[in-house]
PDB file of N, CA and C in Angstrom:
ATOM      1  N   UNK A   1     100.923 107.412 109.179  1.00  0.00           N
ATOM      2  CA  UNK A   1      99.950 107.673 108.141  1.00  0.00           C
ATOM      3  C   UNK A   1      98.662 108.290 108.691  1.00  0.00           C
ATOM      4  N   UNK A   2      98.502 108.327 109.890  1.00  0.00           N
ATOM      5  CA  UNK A   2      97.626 108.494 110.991  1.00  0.00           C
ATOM      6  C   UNK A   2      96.852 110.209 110.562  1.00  0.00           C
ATOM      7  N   UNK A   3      98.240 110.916 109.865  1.00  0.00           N
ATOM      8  CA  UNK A   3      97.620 112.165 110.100  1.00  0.00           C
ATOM      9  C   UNK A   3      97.591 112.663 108.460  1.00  0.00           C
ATOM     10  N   UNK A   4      97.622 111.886 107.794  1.00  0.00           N
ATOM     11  CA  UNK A   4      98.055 112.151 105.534  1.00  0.00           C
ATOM     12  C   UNK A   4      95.908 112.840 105.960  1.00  0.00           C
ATOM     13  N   UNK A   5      94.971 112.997 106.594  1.00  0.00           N
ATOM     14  CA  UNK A   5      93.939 113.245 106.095  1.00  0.00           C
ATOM     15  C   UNK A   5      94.275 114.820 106.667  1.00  0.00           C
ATOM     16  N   UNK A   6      95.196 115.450 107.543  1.00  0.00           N
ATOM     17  CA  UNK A   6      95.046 116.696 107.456  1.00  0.00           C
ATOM     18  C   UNK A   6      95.657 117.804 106.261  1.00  0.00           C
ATOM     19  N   UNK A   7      96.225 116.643 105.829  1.00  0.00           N
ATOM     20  CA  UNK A   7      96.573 117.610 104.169  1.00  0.00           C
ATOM     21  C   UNK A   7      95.895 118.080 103.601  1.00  0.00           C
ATOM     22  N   UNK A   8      94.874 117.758 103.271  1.00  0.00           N
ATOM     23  CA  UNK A   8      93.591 118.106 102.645  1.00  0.00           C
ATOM     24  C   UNK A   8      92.781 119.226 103.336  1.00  0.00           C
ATOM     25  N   UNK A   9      92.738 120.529 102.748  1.00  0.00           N
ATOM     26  CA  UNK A   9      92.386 120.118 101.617  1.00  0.00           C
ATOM     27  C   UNK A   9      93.423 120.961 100.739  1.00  0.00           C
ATOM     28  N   UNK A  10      94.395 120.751 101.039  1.00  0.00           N
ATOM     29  CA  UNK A  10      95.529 121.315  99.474  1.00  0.00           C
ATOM     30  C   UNK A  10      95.905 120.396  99.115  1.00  0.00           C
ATOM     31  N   UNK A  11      96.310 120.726  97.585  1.00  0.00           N
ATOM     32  CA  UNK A  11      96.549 119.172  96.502  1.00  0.00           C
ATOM     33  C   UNK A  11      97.735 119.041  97.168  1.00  0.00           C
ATOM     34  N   UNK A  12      97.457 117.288  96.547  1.00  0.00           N
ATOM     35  CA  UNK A  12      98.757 116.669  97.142  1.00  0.00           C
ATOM     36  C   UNK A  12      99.055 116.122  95.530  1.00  0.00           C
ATOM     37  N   UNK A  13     100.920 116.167  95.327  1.00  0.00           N
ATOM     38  CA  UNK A  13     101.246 115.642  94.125  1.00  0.00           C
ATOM     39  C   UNK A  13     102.200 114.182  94.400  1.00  0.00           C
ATOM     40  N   UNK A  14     102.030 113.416  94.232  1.00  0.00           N
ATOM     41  CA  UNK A  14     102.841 112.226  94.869  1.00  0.00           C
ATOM     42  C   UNK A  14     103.804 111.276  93.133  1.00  0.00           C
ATOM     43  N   UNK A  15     104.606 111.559  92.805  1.00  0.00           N
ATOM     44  CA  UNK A  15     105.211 111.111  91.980  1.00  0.00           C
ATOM     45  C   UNK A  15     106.362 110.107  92.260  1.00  0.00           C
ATOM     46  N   UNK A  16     106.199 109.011  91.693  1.00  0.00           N
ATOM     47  CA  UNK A  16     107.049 107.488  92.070  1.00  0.00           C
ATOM     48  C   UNK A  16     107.301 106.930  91.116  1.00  0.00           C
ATOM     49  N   UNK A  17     108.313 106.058  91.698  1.00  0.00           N
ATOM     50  CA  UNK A  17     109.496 105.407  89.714  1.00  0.00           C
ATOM     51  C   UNK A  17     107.891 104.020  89.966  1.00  0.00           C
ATOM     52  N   UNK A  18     107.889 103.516  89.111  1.00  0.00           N
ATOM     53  CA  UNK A  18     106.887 101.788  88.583  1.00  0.00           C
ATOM     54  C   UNK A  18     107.860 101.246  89.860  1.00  0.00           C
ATOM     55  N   UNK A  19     109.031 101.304  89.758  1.00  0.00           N
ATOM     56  CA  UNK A  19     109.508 100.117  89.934  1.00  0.00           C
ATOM     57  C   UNK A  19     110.176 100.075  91.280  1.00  0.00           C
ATOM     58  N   UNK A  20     109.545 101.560  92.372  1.00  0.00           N
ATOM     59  CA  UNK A  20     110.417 101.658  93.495  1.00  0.00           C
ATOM     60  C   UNK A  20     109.481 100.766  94.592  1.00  0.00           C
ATOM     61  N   UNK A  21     110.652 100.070  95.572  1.00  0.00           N
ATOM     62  CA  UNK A  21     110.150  99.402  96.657  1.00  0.00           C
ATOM     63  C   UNK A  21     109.150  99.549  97.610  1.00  0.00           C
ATOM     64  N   UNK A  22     109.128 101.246  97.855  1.00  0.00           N
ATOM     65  CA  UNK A  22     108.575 102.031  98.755  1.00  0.00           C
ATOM     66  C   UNK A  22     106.857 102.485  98.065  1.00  0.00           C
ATOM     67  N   UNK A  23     106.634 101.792  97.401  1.00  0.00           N
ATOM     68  CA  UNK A  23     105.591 102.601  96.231  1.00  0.00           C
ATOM     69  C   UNK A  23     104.345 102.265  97.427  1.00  0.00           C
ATOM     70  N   UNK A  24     104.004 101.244  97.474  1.00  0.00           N
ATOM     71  CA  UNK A  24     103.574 100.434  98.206  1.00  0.00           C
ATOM     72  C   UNK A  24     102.404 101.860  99.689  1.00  0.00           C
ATOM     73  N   UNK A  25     103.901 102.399  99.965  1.00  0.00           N
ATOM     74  CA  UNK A  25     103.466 103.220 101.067  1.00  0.00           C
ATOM     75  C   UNK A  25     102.708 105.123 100.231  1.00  0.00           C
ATOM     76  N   UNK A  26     103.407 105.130  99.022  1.00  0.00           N
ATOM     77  CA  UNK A  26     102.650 105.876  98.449  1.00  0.00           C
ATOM     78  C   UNK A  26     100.940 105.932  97.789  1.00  0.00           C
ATOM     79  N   UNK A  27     101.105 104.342  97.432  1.00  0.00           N
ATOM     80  CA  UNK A  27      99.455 103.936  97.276  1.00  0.00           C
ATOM     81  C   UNK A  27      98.839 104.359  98.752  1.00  0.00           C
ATOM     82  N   UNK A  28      99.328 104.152  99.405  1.00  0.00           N
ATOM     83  CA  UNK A  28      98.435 104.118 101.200  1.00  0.00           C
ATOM     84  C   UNK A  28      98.226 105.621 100.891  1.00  0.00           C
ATOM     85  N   UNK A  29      99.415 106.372 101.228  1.00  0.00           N
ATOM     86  CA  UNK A  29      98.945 107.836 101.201  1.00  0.00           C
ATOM     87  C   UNK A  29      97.849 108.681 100.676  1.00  0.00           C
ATOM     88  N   UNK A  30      97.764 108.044  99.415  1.00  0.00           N
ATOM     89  CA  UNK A  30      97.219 107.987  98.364  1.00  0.00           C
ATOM     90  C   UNK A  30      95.720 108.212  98.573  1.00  0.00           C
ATOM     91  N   UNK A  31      95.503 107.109  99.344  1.00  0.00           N
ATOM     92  CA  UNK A  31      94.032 106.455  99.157  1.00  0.00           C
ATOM     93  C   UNK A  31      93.398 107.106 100.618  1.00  0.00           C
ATOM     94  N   UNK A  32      94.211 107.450 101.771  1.00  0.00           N
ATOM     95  CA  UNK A  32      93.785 108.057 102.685  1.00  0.00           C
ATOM     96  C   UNK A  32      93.779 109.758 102.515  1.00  0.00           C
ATOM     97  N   UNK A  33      94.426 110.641 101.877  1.00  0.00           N
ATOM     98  CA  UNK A  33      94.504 112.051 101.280  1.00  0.00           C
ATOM     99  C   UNK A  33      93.261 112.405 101.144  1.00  0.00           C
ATOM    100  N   UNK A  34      92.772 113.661 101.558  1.00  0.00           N
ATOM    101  CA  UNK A  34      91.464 114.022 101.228  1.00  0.00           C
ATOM    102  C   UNK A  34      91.254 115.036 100.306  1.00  0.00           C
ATOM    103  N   UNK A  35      91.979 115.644 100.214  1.00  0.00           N
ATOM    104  CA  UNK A  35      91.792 116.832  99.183  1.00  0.00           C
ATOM    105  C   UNK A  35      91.962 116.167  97.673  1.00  0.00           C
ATOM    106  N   UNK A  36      92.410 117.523  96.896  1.00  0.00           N
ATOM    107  CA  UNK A  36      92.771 117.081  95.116  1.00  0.00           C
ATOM    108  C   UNK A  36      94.080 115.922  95.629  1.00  0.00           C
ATOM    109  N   UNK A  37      94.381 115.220  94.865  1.00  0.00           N
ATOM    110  CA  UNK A  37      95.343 114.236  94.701  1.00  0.00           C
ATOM    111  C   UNK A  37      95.411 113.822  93.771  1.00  0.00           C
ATOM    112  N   UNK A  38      96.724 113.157  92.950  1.00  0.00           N
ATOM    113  CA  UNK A  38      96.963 112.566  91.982  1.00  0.00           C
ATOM    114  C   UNK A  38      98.429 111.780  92.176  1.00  0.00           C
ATOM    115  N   UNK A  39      98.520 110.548  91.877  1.00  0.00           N
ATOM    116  CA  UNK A  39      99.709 109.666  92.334  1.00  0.00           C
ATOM    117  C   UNK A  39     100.344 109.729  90.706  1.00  0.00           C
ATOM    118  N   UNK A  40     101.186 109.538  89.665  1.00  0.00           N
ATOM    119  CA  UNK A  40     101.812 109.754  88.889  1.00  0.00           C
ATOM    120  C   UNK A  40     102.888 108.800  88.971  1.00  0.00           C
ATOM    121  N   UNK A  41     103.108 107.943  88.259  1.00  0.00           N
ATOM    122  CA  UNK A  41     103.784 107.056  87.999  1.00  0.00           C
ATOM    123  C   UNK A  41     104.795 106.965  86.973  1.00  0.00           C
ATOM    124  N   UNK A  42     106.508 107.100  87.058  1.00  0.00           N
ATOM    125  CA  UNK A  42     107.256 107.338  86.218  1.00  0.00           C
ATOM    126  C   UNK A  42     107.675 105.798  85.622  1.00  0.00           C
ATOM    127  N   UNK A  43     107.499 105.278  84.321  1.00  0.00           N
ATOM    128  CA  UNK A  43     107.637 104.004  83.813  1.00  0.00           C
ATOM    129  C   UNK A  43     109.246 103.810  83.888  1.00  0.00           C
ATOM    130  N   UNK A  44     109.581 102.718  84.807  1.00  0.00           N
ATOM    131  CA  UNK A  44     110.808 101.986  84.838  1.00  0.00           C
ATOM    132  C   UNK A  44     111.745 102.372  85.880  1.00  0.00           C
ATOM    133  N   UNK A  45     111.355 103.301  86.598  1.00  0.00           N
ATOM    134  CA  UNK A  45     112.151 103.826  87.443  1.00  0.00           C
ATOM    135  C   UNK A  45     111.945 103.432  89.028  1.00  0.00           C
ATOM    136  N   UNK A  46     112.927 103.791  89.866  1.00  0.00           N
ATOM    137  CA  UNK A  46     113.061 103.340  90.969  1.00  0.00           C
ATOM    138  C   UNK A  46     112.958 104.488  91.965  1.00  0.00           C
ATOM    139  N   UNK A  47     113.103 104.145  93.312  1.00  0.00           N
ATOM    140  CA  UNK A  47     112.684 105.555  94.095  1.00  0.00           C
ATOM    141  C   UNK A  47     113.988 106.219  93.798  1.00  0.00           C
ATOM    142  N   UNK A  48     114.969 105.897  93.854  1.00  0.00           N
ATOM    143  CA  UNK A  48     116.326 107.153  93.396  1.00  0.00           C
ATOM    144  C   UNK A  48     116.672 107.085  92.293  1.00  0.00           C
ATOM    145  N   UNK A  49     116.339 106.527  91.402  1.00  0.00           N
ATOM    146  CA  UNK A  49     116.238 106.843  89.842  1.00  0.00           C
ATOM    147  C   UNK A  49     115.596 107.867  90.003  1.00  0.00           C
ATOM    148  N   UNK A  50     114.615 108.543  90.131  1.00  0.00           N
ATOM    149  CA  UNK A  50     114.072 110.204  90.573  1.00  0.00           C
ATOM    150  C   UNK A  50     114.978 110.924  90.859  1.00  0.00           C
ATOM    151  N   UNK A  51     116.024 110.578  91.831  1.00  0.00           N
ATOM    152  CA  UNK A  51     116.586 111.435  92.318  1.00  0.00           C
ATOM    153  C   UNK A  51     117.646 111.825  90.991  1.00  0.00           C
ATOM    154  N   UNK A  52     118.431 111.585  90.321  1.00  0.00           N
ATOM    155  CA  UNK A  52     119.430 112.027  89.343  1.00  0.00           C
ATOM    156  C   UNK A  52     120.079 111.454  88.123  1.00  0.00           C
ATOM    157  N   UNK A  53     118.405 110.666  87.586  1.00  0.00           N
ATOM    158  CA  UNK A  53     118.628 110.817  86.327  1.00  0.00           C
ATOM    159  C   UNK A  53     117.437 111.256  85.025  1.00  0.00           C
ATOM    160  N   UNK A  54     118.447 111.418  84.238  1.00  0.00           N
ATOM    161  CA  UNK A  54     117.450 112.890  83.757  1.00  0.00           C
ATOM    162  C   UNK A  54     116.376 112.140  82.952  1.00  0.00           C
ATOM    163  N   UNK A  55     116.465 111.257  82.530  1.00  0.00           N
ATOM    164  CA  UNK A  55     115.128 110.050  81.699  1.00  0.00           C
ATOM    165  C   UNK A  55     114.007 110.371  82.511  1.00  0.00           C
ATOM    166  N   UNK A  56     114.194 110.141  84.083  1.00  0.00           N
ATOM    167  CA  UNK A  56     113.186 110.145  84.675  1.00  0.00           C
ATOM    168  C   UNK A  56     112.933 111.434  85.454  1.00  0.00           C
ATOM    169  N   UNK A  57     113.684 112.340  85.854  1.00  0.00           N
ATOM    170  CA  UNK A  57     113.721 113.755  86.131  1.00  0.00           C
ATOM    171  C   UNK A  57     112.220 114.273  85.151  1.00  0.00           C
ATOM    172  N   UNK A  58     113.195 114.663  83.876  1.00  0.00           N
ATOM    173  CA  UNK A  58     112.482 115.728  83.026  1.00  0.00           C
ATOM    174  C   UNK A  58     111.138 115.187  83.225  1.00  0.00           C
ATOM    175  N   UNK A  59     110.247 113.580  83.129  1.00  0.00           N
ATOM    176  CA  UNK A  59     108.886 113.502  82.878  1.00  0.00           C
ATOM    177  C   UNK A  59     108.356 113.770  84.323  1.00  0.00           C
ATOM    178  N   UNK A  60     109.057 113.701  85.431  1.00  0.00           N
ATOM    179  CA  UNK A  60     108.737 114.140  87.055  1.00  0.00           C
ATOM    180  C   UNK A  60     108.373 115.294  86.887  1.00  0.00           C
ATOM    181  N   UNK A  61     109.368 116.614  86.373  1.00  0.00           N
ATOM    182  CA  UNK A  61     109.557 118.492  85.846  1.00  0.00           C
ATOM    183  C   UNK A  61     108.446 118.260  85.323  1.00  0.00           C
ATOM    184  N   UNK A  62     108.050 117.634  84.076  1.00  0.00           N
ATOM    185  CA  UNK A  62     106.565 118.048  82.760  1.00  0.00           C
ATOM    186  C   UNK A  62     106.079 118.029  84.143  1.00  0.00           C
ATOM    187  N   UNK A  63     105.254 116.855  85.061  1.00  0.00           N
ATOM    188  CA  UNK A  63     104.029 116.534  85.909  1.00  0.00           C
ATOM    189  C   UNK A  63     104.015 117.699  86.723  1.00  0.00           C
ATOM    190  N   UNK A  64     104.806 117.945  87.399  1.00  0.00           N
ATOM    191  CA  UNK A  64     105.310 119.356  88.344  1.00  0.00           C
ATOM    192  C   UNK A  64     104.599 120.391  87.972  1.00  0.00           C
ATOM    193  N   UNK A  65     105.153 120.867  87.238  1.00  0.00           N
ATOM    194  CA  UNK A  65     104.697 122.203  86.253  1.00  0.00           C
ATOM    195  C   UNK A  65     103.232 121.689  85.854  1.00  0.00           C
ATOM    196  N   UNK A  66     102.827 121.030  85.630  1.00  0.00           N
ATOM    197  CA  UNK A  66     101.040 120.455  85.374  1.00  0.00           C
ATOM    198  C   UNK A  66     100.618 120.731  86.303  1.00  0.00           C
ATOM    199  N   UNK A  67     101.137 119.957  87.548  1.00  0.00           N
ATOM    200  CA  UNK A  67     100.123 120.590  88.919  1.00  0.00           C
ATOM    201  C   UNK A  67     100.105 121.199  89.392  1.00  0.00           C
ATOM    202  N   UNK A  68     101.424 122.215  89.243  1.00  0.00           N
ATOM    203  CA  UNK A  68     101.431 123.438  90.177  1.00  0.00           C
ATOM    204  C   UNK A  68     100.813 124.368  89.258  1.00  0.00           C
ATOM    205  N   UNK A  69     100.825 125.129  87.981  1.00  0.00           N
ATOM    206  CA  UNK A  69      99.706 125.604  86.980  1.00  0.00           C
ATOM    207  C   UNK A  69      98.498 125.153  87.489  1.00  0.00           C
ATOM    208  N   UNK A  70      97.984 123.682  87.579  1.00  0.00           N
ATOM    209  CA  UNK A  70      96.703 123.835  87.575  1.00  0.00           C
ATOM    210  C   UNK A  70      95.849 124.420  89.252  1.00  0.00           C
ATOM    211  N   UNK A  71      97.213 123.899  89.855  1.00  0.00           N
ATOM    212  CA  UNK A  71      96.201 123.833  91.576  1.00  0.00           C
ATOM    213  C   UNK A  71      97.260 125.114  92.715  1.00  0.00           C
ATOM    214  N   UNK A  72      97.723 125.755  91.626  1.00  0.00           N
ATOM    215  CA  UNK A  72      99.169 126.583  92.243  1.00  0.00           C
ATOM    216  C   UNK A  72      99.064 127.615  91.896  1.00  0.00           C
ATOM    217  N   UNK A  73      98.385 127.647  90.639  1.00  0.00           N
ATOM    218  CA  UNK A  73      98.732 128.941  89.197  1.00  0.00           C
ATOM    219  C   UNK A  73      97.498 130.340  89.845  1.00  0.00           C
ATOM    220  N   UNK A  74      97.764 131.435  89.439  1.00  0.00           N
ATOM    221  CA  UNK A  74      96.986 132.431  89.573  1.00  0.00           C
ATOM    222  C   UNK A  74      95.655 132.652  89.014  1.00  0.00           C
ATOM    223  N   UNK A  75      95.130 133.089  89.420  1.00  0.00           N
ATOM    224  CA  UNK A  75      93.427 133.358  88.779  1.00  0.00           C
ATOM    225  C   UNK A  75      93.091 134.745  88.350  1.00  0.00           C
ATOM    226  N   UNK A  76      92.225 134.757  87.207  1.00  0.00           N
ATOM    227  CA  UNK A  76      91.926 135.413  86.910  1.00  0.00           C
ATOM    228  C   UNK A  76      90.638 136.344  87.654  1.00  0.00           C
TER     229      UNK A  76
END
């Protein structure tokens, strides 16, 4: 975790099921990240519930497409 502060300063998007074991180490990331960040939390899901099913997929896709538009997208 020693080195999550050289990310910054490009956004970091960190998306996790409520209910995965590992979340734990995503809060850490989280809180040490220096740049834009946002942690996103999918209700009921687990860390591989992300991986292939679509309940929790598609609201992962909406967040995706939110942050990459906002901190990804082209300028005028």
């Amino acid at each position: 975790f020693f080195a999550v502060p050289l990310i910054g300063p490009r956004p970091l998007l960190q998306i996790i099921g409520s209910r995965a074991v590992t979340s734990w180490m995503a809060v850490d990331v989280h809180q040490r990240a220096t740049g834009p960040k946002e942690l996103h939390r999918i209700h009921g899901a687990t860390h591989v519930d992300l991986y292939d099913k679509k309940q929790y997929i598609d609201p992962a896709i909406d967040k995706l497409t939110d942050f990459y538009t906002t901190h990804l997208g082209a300028t005028n």
